[in-house]
Structures are given as structure tokens and as C-alpha cells.
N, C-alpha and C. Protein backbone atom coordinates (compact mmCIF):
# COMPACT_ATOMS: atom_id res chain seq x y z
N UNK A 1 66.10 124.63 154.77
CA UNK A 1 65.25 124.19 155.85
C UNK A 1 66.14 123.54 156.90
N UNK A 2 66.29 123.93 158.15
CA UNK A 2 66.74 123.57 159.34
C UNK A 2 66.57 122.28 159.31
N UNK A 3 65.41 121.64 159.62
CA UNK A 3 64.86 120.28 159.94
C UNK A 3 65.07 119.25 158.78
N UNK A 4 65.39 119.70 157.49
CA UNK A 4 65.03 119.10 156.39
C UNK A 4 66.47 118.34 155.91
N UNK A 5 67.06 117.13 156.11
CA UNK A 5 68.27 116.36 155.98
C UNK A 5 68.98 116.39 154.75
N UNK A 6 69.73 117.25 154.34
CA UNK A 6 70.06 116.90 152.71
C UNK A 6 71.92 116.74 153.23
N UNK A 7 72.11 115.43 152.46
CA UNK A 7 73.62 115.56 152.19
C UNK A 7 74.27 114.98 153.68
N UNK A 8 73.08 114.40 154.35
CA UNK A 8 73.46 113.08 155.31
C UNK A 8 73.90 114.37 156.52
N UNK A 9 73.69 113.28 157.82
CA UNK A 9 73.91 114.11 159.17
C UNK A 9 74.85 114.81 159.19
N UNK A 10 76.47 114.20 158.93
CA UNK A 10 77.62 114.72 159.01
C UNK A 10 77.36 116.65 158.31
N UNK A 11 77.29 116.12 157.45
CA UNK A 11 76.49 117.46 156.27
C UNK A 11 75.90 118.58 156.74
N UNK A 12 74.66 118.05 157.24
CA UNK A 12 73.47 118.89 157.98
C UNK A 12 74.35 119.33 159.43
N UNK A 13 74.62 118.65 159.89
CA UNK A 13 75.62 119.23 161.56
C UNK A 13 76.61 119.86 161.19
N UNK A 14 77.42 120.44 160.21
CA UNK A 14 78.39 121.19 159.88
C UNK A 14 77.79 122.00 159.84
N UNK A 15 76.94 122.31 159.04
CA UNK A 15 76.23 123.41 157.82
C UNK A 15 75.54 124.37 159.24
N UNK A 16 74.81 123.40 160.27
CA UNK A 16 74.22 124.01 161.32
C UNK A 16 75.53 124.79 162.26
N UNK A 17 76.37 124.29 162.42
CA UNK A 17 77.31 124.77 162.97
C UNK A 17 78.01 125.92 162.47
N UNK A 18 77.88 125.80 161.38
CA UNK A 18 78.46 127.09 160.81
C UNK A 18 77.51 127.96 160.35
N UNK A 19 76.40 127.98 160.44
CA UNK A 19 75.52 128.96 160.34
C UNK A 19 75.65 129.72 161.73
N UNK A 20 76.00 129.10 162.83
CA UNK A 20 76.23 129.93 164.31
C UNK A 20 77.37 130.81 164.15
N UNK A 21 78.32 129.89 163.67
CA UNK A 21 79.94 130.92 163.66
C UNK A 21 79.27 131.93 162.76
N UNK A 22 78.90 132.30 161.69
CA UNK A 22 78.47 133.14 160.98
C UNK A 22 77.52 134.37 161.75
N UNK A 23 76.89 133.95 162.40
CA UNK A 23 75.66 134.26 163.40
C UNK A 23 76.66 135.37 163.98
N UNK A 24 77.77 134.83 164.57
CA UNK A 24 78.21 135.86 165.33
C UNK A 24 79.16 137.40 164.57
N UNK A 25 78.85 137.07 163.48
CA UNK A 25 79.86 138.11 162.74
C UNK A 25 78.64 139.73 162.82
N UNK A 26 79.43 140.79 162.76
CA UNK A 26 78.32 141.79 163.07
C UNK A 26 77.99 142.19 161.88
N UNK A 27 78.03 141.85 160.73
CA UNK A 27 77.52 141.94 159.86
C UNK A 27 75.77 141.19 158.94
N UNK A 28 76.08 140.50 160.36
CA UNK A 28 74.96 139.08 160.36
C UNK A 28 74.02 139.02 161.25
N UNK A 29 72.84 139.32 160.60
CA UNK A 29 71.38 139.05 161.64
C UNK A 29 70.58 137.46 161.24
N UNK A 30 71.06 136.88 161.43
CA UNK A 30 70.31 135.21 161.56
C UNK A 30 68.54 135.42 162.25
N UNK A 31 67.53 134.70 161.66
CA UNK A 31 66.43 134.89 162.32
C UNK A 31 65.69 133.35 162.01
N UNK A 32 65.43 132.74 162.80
CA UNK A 32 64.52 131.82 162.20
C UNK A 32 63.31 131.80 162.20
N UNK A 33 62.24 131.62 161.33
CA UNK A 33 61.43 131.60 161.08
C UNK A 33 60.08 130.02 161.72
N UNK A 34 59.96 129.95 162.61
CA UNK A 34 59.02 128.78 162.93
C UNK A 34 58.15 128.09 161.99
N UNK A 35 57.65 127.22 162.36
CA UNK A 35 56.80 126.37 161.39
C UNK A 35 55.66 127.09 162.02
N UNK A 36 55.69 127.41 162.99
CA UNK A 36 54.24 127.64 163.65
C UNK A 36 53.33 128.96 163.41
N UNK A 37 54.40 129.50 162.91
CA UNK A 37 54.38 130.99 161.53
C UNK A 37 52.75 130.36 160.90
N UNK A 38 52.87 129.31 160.08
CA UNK A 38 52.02 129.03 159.49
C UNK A 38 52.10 129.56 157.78
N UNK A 39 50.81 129.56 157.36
CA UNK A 39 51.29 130.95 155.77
C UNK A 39 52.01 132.24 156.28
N UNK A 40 52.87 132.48 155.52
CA UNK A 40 53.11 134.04 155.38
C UNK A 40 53.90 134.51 154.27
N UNK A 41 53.77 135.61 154.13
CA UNK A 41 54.29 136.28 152.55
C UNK A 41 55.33 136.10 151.99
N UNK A 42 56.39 135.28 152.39
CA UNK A 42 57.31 134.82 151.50
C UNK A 42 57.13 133.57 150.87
N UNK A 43 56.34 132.72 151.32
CA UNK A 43 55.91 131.56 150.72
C UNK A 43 55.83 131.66 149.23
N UNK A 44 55.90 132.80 148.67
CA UNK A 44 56.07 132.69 146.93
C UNK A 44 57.17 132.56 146.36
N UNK A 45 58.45 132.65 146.87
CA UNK A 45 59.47 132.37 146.71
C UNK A 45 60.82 132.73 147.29
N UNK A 46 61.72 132.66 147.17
CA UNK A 46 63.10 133.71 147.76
C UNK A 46 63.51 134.75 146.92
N UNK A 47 63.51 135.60 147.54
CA UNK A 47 64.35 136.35 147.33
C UNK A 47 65.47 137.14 147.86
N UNK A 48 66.15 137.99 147.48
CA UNK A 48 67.40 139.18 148.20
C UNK A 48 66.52 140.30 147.86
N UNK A 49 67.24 141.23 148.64
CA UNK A 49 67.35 142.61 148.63
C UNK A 49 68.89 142.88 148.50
N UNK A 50 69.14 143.60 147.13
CA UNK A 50 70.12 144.04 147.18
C UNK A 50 71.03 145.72 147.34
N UNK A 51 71.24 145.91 148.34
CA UNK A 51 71.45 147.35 148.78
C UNK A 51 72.81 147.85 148.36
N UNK A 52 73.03 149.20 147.60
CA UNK A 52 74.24 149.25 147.32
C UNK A 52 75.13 150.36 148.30
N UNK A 53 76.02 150.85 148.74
CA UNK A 53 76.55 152.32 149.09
C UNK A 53 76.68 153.17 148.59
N UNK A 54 76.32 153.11 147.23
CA UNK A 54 76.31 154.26 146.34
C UNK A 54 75.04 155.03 146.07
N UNK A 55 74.68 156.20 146.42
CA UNK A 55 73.21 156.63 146.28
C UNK A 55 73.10 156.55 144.62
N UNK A 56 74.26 156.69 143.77
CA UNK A 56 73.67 156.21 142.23
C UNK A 56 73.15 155.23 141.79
N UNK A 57 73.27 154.09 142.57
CA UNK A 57 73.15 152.49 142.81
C UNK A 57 72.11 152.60 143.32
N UNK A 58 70.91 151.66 142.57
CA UNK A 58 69.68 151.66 143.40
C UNK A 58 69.44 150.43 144.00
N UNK A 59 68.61 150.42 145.35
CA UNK A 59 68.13 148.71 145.09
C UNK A 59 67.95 147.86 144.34
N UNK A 60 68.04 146.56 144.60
CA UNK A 60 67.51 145.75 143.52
C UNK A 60 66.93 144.59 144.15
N UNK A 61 66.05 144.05 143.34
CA UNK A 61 65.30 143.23 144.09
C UNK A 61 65.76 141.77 142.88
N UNK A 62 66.63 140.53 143.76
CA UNK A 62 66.48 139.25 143.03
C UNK A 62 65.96 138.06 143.46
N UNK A 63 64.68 137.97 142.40
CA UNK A 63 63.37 137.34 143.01
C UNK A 63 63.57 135.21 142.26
N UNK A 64 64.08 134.91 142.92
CA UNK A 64 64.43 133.25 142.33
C UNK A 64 62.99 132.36 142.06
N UNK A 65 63.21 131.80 140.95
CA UNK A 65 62.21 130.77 140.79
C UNK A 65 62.82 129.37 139.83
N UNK A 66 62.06 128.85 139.21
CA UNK A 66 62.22 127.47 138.71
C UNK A 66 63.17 127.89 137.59
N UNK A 67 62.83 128.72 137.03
CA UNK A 67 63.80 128.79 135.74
C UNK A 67 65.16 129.46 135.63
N UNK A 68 64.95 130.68 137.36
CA UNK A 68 66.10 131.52 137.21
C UNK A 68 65.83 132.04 137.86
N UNK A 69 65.80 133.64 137.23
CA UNK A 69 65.24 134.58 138.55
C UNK A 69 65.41 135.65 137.45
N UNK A 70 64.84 137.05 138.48
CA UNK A 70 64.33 137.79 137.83
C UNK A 70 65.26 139.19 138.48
N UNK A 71 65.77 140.76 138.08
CA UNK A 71 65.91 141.45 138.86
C UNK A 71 65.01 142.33 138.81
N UNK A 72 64.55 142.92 140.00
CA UNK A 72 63.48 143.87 139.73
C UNK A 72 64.12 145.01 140.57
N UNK A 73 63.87 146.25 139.72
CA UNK A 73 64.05 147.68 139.97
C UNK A 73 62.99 148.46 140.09
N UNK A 74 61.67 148.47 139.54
CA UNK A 74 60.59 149.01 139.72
C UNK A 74 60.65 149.49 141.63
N UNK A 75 60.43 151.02 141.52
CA UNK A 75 60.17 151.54 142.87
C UNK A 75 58.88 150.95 143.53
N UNK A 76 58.03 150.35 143.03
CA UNK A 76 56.42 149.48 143.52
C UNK A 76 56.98 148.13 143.79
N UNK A 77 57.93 147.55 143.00
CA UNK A 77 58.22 146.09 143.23
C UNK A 77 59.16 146.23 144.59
N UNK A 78 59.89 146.99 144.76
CA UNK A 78 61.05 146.82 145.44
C UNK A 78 60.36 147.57 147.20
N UNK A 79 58.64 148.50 146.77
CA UNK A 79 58.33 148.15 148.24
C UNK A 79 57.94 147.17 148.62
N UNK A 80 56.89 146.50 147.35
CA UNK A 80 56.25 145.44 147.86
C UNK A 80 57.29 144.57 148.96
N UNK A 81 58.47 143.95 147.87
CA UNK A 81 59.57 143.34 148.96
C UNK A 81 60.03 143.78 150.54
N UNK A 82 60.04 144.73 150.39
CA UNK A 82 60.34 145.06 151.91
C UNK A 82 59.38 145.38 152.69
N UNK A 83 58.24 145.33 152.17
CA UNK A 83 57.03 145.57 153.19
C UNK A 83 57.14 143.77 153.39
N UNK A 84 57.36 142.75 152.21
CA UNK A 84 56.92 141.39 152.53
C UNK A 84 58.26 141.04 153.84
N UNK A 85 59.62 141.02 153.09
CA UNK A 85 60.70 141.16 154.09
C UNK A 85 60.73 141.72 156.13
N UNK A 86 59.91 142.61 155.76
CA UNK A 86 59.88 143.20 157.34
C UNK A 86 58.68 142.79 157.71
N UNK A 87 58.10 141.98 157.39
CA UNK A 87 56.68 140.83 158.25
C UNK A 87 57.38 139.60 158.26
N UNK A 88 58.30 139.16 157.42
CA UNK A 88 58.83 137.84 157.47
C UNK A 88 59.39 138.10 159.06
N UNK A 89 60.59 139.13 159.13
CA UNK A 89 61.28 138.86 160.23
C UNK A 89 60.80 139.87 161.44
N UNK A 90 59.90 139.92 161.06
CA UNK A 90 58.68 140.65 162.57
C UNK A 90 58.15 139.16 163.11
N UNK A 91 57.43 138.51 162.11
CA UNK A 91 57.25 136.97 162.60
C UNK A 91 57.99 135.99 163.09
N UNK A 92 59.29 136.57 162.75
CA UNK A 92 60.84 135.19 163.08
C UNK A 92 60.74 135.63 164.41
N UNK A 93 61.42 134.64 164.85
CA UNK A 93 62.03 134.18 166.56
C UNK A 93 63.20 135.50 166.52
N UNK A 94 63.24 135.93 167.46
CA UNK A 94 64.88 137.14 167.69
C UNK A 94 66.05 135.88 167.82
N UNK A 95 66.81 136.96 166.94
CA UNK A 95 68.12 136.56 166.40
C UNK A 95 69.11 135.51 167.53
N UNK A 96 68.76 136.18 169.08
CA UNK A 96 69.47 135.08 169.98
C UNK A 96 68.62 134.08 170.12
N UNK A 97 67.37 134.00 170.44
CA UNK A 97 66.64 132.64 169.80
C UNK A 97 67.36 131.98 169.16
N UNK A 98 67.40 132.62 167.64
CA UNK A 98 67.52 131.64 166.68
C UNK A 98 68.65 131.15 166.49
N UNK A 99 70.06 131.69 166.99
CA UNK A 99 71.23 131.18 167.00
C UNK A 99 71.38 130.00 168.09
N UNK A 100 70.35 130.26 169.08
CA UNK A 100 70.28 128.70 170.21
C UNK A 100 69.65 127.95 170.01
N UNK A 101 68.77 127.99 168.95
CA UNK A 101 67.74 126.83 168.21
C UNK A 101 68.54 126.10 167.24
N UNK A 102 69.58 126.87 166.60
CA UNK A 102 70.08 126.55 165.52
C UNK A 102 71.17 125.68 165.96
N UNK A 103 71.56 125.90 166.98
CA UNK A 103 72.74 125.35 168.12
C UNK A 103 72.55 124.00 168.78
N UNK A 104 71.47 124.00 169.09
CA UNK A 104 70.73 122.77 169.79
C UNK A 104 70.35 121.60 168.82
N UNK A 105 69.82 122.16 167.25
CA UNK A 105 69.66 121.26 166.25
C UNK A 105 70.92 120.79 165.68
N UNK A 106 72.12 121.59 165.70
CA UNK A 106 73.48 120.70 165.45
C UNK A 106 73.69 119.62 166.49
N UNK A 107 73.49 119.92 167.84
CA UNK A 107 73.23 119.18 168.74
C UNK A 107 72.55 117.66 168.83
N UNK A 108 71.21 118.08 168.50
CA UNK A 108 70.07 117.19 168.32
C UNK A 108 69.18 117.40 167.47
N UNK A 109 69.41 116.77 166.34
CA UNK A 109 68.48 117.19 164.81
C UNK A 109 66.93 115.97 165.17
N UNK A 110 66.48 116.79 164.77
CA UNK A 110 65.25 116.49 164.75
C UNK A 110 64.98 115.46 163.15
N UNK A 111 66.08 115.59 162.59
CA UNK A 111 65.80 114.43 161.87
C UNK A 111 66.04 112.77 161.91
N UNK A 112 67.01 113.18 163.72
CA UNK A 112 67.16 112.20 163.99
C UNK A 112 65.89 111.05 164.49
N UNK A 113 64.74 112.08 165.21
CA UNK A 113 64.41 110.95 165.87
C UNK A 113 62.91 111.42 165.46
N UNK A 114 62.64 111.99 164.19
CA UNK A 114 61.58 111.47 163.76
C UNK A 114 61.72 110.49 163.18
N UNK A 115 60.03 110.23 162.78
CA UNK A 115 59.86 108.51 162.71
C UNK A 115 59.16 108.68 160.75
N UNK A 116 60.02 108.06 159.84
CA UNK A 116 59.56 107.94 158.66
C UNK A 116 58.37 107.68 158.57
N UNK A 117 57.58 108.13 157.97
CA UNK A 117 56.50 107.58 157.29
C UNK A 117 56.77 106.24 156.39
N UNK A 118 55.56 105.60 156.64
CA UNK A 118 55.99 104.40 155.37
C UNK A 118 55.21 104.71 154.54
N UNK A 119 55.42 104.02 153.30
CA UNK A 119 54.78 104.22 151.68
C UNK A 119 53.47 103.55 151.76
């Protein structure tokens, strides 16, 4: 989570910063996803898609949860994922968006100047 402080500012402003240098490699499509998204179909967990170059090599799908994770090969599981995958980032902000959002929050984190809740 962008907004979400783990491992103190210094931490969080690196990590943001180098998610940009990364951003620019052409191997790398960065997308962020808004809060303003609201629900949407990845909310059940993370996963990859894993694609191989070998047409003997099939996809694979590794689906993470509390205990571990799971790989899934099933040709039904592995559309479901990419039908869920290509609404995630149909809904994300475009990629130069998100590398200047991501840029601006190394800048100015928004965890700076929200205001804690008290207990």
C-alpha cells in the first residue's frame, strides 16, 4: 500500500523512489490502483501470473494467502485470473499517472500529514 507507513518515512521514501527507477525499465508496467476504485476483484487476495517462453511450459497461476499459497494450473482457474487481472488494470490510473503519483508521494506522503485517530 502506497499510503500505508511501514518501516518509518526514511523506508517508505526509498521504497517509493525506487518503485519509479523500476517504473522506467521496459520490462515494467507500474499501474496504480485508486482507493476510489472502491470493491473490485482482486480484493480476495494476490496473486501472479506466471508466464513461461516455452510453449511446453504452461501458465501458472500463484494465488497467496494466510498460510501460503497455492499454484494453480487448471485452464478455468488460470482464466478466471486474467479475466480478474485485466479489470484490475482497466480500473488502474495509466502507467504515466501512476509513476507521477508515485513520485509526488516520495515527495509528500500522505502519511505525513494525516491526522491519527485517537483510541
Amino acid at each position: 500500500m502506497l499510503s500505508r507507513p511501514v518501516g518509518g518515512d526514511v523506508v517508505m521514501r526509498g521504497q517509493l523512489k525506487r518503485l519509479v527507477e523500476v517504473a522506467e525499465l521496459p520490462n515494467v508496467t507500474l499501474q496504480v490502483l485508486p482507493f476510489e476504485v472502491g470493491a473490485h476483484a482482486g480484493m480476495d487476495g494476490t496473486f501472479t501470473i506466471l508466464s513461461f517462453p516455452e510453449a511446453s511450459d504452461p501458465d501458472v497461476v500463484y494465488a497467496e494467502n494466510a498460510t501460503g499459497g497455492l499454484f494453480l494450473e487448471k485452464s478455468d482457474e488460470l482464466q478466471k485470473y486474467s479475466f480478474i487481472f485485466d479489470h484490475i488494470r482497466a480500473a488502474a490510473i495509466r502507467p504515466e499517472e501512476s509513476i507521477a503519483h508515485i513520485a509526488k508521494l516520495a515527495e509528500e506522503p500522505l502519511w505525513k500529514w494525516r491526522p491519527r485517530s485517537s483510541p
